[in-house]
C-alpha atoms as a PDB file:
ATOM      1  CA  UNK A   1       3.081 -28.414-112.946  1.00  0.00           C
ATOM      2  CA  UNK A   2       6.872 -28.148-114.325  1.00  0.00           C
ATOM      3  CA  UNK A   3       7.557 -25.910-111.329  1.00  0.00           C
ATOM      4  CA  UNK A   4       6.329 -28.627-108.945  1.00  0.00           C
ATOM      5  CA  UNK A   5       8.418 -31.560-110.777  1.00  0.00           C
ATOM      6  CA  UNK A   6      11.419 -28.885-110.601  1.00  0.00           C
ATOM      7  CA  UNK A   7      11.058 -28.721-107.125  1.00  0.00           C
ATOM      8  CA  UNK A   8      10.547 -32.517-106.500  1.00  0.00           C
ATOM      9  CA  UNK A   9      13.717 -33.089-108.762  1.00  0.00           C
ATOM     10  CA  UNK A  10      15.742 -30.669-106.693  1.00  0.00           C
ATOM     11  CA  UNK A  11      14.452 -31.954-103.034  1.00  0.00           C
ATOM     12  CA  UNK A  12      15.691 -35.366-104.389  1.00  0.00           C
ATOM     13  CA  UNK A  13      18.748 -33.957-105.558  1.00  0.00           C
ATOM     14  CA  UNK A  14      18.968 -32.717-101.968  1.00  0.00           C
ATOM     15  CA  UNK A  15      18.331 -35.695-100.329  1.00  0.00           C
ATOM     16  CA  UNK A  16      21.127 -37.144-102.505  1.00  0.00           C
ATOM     17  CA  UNK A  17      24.114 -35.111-101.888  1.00  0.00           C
ATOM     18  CA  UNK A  18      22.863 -33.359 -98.519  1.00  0.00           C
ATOM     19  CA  UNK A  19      24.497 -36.523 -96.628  1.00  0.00           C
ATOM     20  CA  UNK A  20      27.686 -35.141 -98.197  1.00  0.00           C
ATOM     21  CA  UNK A  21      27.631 -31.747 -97.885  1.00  0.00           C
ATOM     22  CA  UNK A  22      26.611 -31.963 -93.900  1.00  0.00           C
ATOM     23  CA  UNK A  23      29.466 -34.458 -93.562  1.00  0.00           C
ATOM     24  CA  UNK A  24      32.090 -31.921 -94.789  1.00  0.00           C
ATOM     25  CA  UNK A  25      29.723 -28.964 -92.912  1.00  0.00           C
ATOM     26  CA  UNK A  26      29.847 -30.364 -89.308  1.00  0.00           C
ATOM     27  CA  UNK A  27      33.747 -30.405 -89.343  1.00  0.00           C
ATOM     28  CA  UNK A  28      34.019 -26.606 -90.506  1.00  0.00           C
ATOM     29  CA  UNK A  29      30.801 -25.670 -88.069  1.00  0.00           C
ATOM     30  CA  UNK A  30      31.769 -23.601 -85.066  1.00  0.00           C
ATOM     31  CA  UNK A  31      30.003 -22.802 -81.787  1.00  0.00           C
ATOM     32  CA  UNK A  32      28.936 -20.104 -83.357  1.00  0.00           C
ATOM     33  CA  UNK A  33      25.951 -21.606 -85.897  1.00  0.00           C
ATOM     34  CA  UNK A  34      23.946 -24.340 -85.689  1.00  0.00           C
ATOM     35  CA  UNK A  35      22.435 -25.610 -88.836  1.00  0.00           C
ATOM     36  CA  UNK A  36      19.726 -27.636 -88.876  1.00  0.00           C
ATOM     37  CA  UNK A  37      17.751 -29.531 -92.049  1.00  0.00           C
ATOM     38  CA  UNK A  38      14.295 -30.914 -91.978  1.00  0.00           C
ATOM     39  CA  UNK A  39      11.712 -31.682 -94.391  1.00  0.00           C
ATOM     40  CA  UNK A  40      14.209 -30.431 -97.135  1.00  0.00           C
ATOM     41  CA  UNK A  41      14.289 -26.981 -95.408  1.00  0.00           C
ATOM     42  CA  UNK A  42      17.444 -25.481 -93.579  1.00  0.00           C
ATOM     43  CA  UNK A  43      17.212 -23.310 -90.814  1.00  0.00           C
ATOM     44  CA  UNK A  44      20.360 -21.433 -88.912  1.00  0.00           C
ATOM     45  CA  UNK A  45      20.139 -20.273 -84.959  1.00  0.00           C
ATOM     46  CA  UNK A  46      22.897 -17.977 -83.860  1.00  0.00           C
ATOM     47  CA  UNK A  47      24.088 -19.388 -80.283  1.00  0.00           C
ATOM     48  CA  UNK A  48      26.334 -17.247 -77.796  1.00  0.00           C
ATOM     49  CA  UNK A  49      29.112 -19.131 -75.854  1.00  0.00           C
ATOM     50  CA  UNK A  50      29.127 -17.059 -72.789  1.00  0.00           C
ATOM     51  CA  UNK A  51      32.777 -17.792 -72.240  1.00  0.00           C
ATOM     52  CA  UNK A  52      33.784 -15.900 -75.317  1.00  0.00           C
ATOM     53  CA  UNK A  53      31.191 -13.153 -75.374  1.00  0.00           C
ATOM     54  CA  UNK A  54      32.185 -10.112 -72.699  1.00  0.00           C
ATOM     55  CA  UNK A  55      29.423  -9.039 -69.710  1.00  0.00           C
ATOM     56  CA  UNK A  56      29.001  -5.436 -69.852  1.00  0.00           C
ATOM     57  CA  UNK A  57      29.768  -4.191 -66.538  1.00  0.00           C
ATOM     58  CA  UNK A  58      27.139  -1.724 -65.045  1.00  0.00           C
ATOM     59  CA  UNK A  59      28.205   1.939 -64.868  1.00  0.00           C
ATOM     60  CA  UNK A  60      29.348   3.541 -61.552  1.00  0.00           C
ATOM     61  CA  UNK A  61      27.595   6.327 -60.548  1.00  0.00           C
ATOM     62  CA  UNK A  62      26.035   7.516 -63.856  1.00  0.00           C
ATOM     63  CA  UNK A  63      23.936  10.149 -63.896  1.00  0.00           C
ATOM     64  CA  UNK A  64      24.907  11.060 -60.130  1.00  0.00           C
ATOM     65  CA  UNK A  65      26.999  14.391 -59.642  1.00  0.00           C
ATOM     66  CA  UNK A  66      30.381  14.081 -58.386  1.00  0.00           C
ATOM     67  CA  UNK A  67      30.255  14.233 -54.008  1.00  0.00           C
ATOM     68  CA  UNK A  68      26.281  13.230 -54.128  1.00  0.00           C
ATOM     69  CA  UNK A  69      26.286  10.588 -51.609  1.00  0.00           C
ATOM     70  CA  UNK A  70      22.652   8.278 -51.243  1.00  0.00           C
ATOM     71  CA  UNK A  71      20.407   8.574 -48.295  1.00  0.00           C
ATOM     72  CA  UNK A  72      19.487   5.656 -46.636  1.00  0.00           C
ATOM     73  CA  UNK A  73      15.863   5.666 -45.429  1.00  0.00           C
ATOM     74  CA  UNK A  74      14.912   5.768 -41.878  1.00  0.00           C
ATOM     75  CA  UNK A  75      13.887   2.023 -40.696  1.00  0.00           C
ATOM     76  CA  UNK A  76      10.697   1.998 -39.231  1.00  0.00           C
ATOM     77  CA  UNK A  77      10.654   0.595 -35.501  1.00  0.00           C
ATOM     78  CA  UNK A  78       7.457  -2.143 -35.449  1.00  0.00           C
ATOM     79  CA  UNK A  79       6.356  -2.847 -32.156  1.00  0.00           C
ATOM     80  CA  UNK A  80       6.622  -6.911 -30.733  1.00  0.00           C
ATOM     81  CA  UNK A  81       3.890  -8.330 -30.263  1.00  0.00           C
ATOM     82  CA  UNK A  82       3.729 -11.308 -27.112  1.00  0.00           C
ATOM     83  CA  UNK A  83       4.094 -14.598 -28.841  1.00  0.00           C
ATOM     84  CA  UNK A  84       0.895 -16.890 -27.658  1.00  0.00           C
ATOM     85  CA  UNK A  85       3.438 -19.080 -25.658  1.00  0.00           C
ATOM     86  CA  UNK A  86       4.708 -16.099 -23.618  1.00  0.00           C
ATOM     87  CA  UNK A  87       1.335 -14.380 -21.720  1.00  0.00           C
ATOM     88  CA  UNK A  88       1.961 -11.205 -19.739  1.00  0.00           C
ATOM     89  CA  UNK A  89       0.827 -11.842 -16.748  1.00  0.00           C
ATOM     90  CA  UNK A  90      -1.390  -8.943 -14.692  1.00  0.00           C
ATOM     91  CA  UNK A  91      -1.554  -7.471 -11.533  1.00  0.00           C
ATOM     92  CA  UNK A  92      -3.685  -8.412  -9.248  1.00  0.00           C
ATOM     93  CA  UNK A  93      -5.094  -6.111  -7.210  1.00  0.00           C
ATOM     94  CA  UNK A  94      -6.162  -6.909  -3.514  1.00  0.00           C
ATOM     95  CA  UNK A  95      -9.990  -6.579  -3.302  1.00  0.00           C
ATOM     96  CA  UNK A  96     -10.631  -5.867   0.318  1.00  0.00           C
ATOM     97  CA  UNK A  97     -13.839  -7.638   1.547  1.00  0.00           C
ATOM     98  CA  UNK A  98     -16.768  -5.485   3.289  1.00  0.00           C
ATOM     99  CA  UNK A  99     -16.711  -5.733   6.953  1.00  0.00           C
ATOM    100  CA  UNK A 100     -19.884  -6.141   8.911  1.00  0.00           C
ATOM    101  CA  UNK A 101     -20.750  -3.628  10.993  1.00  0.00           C
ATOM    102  CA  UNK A 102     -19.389  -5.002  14.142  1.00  0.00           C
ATOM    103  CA  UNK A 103     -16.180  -5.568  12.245  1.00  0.00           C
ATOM    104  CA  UNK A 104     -15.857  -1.927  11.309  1.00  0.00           C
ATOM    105  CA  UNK A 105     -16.136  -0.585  15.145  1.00  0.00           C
ATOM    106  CA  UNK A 106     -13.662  -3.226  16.133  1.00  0.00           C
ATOM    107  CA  UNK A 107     -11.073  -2.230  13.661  1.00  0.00           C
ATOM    108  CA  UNK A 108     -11.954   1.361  14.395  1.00  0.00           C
ATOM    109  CA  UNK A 109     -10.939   0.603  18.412  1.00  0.00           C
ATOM    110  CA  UNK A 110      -7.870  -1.141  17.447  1.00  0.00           C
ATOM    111  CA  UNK A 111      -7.245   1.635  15.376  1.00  0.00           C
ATOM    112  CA  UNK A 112      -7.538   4.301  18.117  1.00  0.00           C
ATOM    113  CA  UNK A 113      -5.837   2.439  20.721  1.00  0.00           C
ATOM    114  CA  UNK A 114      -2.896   2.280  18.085  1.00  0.00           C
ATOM    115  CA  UNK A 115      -2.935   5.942  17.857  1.00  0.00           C
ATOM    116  CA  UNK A 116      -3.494   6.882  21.230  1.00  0.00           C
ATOM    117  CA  UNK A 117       0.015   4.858  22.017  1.00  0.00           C
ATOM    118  CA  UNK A 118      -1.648   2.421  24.821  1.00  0.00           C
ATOM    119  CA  UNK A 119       0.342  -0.728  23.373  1.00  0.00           C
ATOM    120  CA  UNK A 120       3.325   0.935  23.939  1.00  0.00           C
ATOM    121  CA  UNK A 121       2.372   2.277  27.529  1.00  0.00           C
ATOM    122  CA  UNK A 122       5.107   1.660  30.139  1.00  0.00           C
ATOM    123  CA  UNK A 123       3.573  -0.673  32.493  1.00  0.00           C
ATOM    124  CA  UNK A 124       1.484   0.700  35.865  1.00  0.00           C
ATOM    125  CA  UNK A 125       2.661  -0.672  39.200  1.00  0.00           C
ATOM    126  CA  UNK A 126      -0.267  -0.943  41.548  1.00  0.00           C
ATOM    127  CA  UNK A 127      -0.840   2.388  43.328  1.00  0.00           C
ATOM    128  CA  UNK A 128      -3.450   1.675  46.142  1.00  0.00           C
ATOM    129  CA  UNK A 129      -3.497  -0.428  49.797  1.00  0.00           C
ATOM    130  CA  UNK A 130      -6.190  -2.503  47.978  1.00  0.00           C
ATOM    131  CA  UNK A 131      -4.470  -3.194  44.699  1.00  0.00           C
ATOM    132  CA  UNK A 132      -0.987  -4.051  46.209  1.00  0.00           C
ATOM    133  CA  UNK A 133      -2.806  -6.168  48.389  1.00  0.00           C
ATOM    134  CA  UNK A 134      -4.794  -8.283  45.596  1.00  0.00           C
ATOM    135  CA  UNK A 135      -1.480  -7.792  43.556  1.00  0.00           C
ATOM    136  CA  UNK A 136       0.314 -10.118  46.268  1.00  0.00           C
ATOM    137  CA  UNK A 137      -2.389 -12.620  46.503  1.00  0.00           C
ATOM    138  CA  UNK A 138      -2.530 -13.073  42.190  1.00  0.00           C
ATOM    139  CA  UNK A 139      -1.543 -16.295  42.667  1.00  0.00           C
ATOM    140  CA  UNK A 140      -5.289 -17.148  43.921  1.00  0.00           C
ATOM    141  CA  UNK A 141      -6.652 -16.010  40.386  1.00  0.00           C
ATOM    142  CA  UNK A 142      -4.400 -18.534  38.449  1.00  0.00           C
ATOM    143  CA  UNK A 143      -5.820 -21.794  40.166  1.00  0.00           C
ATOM    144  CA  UNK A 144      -8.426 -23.108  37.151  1.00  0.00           C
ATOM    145  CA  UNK A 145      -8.873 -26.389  35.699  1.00  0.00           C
ATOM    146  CA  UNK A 146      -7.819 -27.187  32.479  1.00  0.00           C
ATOM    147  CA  UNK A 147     -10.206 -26.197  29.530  1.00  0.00           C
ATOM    148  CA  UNK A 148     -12.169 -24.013  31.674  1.00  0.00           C
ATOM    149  CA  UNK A 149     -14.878 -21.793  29.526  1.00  0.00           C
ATOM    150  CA  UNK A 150     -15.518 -18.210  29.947  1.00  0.00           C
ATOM    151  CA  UNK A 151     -18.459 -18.292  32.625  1.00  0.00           C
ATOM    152  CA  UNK A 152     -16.119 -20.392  34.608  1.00  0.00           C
ATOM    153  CA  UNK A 153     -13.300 -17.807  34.094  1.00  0.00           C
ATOM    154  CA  UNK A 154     -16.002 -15.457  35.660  1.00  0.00           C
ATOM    155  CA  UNK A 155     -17.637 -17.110  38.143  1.00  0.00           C
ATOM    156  CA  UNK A 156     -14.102 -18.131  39.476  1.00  0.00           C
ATOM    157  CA  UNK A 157     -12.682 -14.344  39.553  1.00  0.00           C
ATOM    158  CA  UNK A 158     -16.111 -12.861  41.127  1.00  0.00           C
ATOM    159  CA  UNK A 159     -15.288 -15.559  44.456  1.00  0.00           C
ATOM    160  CA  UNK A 160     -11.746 -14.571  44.333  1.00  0.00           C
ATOM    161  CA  UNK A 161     -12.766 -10.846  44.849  1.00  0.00           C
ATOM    162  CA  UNK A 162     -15.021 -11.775  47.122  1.00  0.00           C
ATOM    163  CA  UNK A 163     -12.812 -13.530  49.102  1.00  0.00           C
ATOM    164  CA  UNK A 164     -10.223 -10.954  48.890  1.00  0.00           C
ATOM    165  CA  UNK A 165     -12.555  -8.192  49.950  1.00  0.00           C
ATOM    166  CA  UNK A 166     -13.410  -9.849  53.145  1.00  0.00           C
ATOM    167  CA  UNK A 167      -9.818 -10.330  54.027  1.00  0.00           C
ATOM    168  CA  UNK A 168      -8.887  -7.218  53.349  1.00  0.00           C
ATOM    169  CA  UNK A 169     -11.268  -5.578  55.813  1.00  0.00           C
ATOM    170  CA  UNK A 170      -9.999  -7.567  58.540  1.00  0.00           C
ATOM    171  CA  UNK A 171      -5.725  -6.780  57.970  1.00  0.00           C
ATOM    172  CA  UNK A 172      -4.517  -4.907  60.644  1.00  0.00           C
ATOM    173  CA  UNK A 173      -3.244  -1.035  61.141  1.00  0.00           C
ATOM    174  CA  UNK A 174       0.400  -2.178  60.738  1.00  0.00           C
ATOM    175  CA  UNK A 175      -0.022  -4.303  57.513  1.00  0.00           C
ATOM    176  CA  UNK A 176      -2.566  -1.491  55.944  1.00  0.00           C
ATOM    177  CA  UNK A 177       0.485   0.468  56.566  1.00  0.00           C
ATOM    178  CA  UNK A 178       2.800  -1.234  55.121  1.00  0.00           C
ATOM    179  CA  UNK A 179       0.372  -1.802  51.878  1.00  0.00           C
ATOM    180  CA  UNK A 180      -0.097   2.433  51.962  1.00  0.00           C
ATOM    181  CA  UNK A 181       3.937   3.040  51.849  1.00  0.00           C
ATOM    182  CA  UNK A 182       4.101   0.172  48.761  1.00  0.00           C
ATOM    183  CA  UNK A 183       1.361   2.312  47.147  1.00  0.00           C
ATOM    184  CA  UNK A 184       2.856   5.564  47.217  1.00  0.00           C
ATOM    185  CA  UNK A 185       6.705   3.980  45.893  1.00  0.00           C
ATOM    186  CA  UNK A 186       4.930   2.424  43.419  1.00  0.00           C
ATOM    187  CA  UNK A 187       2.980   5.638  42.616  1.00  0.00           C
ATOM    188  CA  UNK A 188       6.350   7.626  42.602  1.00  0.00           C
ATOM    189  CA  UNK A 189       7.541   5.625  40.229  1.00  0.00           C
ATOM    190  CA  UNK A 190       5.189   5.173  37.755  1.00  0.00           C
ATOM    191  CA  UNK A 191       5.460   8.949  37.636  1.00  0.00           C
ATOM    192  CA  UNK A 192       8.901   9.011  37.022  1.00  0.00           C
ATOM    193  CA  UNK A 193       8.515   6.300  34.298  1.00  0.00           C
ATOM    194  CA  UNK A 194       5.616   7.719  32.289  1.00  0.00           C
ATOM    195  CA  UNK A 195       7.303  11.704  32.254  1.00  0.00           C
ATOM    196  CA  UNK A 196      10.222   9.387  30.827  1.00  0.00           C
ATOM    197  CA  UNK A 197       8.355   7.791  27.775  1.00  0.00           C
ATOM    198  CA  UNK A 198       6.579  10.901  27.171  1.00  0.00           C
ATOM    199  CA  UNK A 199       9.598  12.805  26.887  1.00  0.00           C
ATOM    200  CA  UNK A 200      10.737   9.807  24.247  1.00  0.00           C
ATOM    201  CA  UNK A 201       7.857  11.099  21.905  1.00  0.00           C
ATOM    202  CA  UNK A 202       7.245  14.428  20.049  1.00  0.00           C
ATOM    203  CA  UNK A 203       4.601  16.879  20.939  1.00  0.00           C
ATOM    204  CA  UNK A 204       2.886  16.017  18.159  1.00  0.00           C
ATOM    205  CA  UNK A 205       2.692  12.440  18.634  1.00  0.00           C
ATOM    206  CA  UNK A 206       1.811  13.171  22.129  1.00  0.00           C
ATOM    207  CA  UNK A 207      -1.056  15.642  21.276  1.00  0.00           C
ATOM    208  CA  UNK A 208      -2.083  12.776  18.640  1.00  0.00           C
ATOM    209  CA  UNK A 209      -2.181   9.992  21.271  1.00  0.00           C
ATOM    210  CA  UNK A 210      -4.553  12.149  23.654  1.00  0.00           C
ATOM    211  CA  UNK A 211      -6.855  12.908  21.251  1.00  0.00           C
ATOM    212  CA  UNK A 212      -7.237   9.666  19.960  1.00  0.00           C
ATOM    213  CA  UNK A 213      -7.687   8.489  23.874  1.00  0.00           C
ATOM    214  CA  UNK A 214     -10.637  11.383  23.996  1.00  0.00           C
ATOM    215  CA  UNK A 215     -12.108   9.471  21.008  1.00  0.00           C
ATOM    216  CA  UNK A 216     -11.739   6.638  23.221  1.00  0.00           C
ATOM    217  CA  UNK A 217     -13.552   8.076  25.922  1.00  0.00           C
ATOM    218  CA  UNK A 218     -16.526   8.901  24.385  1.00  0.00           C
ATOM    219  CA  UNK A 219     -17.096   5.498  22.626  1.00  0.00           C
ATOM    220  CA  UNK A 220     -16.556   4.032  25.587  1.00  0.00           C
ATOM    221  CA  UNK A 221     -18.321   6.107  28.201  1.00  0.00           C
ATOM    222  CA  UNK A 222     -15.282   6.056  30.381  1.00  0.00           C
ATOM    223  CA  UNK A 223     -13.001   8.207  32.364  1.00  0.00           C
ATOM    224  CA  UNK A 224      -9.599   5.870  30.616  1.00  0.00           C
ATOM    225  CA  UNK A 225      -7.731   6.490  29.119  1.00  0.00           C
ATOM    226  CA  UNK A 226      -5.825   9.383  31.008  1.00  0.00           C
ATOM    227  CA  UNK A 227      -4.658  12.219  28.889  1.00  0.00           C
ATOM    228  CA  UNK A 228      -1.053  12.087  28.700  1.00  0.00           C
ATOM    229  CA  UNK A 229       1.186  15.191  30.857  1.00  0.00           C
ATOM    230  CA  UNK A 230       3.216  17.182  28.599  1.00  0.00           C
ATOM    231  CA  UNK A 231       4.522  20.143  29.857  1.00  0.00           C
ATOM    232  CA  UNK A 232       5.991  20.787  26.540  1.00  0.00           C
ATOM    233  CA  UNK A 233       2.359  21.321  25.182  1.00  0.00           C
ATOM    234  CA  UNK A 234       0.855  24.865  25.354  1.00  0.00           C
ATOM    235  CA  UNK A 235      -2.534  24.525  27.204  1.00  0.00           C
ATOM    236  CA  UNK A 236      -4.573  27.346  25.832  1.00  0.00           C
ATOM    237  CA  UNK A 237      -6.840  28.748  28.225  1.00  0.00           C
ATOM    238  CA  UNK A 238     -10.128  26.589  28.745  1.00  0.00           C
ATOM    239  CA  UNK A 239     -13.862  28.279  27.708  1.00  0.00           C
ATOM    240  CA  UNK A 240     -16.642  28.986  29.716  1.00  0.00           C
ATOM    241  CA  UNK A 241     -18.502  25.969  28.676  1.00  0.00           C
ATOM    242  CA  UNK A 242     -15.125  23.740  29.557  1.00  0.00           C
ATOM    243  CA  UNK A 243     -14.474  25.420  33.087  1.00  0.00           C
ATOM    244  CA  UNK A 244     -18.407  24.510  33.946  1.00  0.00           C
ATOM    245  CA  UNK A 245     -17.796  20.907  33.179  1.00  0.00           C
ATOM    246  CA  UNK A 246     -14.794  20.302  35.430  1.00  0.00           C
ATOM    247  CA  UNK A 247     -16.390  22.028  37.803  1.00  0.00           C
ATOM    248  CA  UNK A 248     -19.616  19.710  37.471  1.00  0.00           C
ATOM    249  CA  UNK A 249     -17.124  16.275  37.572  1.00  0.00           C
ATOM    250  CA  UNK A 250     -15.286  17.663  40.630  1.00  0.00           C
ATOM    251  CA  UNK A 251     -18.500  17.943  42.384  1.00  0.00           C
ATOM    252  CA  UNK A 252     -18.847  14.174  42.273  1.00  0.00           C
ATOM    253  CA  UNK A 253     -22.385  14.248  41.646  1.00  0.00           C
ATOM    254  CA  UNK A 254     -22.044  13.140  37.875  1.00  0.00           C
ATOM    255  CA  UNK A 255     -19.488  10.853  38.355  1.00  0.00           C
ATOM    256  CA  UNK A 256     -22.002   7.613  39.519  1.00  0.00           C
ATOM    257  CA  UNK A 257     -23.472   8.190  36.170  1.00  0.00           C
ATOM    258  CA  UNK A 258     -20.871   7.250  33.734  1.00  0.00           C
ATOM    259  CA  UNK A 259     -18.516   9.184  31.126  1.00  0.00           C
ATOM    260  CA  UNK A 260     -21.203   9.543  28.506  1.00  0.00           C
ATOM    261  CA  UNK A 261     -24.235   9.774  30.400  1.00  0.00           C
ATOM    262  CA  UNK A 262     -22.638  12.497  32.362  1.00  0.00           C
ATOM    263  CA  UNK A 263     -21.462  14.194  29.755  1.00  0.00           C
ATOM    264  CA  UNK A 264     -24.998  14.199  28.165  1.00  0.00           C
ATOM    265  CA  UNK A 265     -26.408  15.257  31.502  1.00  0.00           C
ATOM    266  CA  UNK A 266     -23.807  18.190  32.156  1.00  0.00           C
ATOM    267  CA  UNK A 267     -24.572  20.078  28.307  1.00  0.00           C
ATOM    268  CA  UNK A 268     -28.126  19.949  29.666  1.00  0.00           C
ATOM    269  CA  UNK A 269     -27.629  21.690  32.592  1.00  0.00           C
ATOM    270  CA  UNK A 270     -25.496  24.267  30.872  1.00  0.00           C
ATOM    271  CA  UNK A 271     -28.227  24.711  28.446  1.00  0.00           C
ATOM    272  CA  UNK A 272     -30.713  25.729  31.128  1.00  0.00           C
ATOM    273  CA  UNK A 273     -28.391  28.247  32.927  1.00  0.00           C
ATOM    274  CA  UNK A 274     -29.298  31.680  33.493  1.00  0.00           C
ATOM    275  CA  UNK A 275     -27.434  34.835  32.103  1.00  0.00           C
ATOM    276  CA  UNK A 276     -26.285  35.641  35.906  1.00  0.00           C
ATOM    277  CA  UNK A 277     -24.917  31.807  36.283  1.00  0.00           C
ATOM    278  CA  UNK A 278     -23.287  31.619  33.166  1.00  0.00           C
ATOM    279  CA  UNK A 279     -21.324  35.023  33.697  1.00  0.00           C
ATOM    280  CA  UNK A 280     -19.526  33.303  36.659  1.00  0.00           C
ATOM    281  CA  UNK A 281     -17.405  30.870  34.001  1.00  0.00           C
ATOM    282  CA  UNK A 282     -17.551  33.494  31.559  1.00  0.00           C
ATOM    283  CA  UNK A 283     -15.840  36.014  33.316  1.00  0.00           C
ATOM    284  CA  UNK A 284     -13.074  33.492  34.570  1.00  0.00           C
ATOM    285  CA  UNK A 285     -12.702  32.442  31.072  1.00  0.00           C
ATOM    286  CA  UNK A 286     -11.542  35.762  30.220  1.00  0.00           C
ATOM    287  CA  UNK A 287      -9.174  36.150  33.472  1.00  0.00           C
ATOM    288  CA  UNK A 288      -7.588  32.710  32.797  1.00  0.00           C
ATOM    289  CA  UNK A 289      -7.423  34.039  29.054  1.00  0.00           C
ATOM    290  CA  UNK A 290      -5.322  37.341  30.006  1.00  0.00           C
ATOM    291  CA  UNK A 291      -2.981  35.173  32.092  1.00  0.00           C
ATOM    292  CA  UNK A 292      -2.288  33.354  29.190  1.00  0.00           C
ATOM    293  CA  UNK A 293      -1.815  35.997  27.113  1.00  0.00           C
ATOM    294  CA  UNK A 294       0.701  37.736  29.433  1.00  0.00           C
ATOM    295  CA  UNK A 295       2.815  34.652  30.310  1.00  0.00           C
ATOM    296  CA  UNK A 296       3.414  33.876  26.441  1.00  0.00           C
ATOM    297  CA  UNK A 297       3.450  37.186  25.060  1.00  0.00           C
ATOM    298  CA  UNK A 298       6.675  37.264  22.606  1.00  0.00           C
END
């Protein structure tokens, strides 16, 4: 009990003259200490003025030898990604539609006319007394009304010819004549001016164009397109086979029949020669073939 009215007594005391003491304390106080009193208990904090206290500077290059120099680490290269507002756009890619059958032959016709060089064909002049004659009357083919269909178109031209036919048989000596000496000028040159646009091309393109036209042929069952002249083109000696079928076309007697009919008709014939027929274009095969040989021999 005494201790605990000593300590009362002395907290009194406290009260008493602490007014005093922290009076005189606050004047002598510095920055430094702070001292505060509560409940009869004092308490100091110890508070740094940063003005007044030094900042330790950081060493240089401790614990690094002398020279040592710092790698810098290789930056990694991140691809960019397209931002949503920015779409790469892709190629399209032309889809070619099917053709229909009759589609596909067309194209392949326009395709071998192409090749075989007939668009770019020097005109023909007419080279005949009937087609310089029809030539001079063209004027008779142009009269048809406006809007006319195709079986008009036809009907008109088949009474043109007609017409034309029967006039022509009646001409006389002198104008036939004179419609025979046209022909053969106009024949001359056409001549001249086809040797001249062949000569414009390349044996190749040449040898292209006539076998595209032999293409043509066949399809067509026709004797046109001509094969082009080019005396700058070796023609190798023909085979048996080859002499028997000019040979069968000169005679005329296929002719009536059509390209491809005739053609069809003339294998079968050489099919059912004998040994002792087929010898005959054999054995000038092999004399055309030696003639060849000696005229280009290097």
């Amino acid at each position: 009990m005494w201790p605990a009215i000593g300590l009362t007594a002395a907290a009194r005391q406290l009260r008493l003259t602490g007014g005093a003491r922290f009076a005189s304390l606050r004047t002598t106080i510095t920055t430094r200490s702070v001292i505060v009193l509560r409940r009869g208990f004092s308490v100091t904090y110890t508070r740094s003025d940063p003005a007044e206290t030094p900042v330790a500077s950081k060493p240089k290059n401790v614990g690094r030898p002398k020279g040592s120099t710092t790698v810098k680490k290789p930056k990694i290269k991140t691809k960019r990604t397209p931002s949503k507002d920015k779409v790469v756009a892709k190629k399209k890619t032309a889809v070619r539609k099917k053709l229909a059958p009759k589609q596909k032959a067309a194209q392949t016709v326009r395709d071998l006319k192409k090749a075989a060089l007939l668009y770019e064909a020097p005109s023909v002049k007419p080279s005949t007394p009937w087609m310089v004659y029809t030539s001079e009357h063209k004027d008779k083919f142009q009269n048809l009304p406006p809007g006319a269909t195709n079986d008009v178109v036809t009907s008109h031209f088949t009474s043109v010819i007609r017409q034309l036919s029967q006039s022509f048989k009646t001409i006389t000596s002198s104008e036939l004549e004179r419609l025979q000496a046209v022909a053969i000028q106009n024949k001359v040159a056409n001549t001249a001016s086809m040797k001249a646009w062949v000569l414009a091309h390349t044996p190749a393109e040449i040898a292209a164009a006539n076998k595209a036209r032999s293409a043509l042929r066949l399809q067509d069952g026709r004797l046109k397109p001509h094969t082009l002249k080019d005396d700058r083109l070796l023609r190798r000696p023909a085979s048996p086979y080859a002499l028997f079928v000019k040979s069968r076309w000169q005679s005329g007697e296929i002719e009536r029949k059509g390209f491809l009919a005739g053609s069809k008709e003339i294998a079968i014939q050489w099919k059912a020669l004998t040994d002792a027929e087929r010898k005959l274009y054999t054995d000038l095969a092999e004399t055309k073939k030696a003639e060849f040989t000696a005229e280009h021999e290097v």
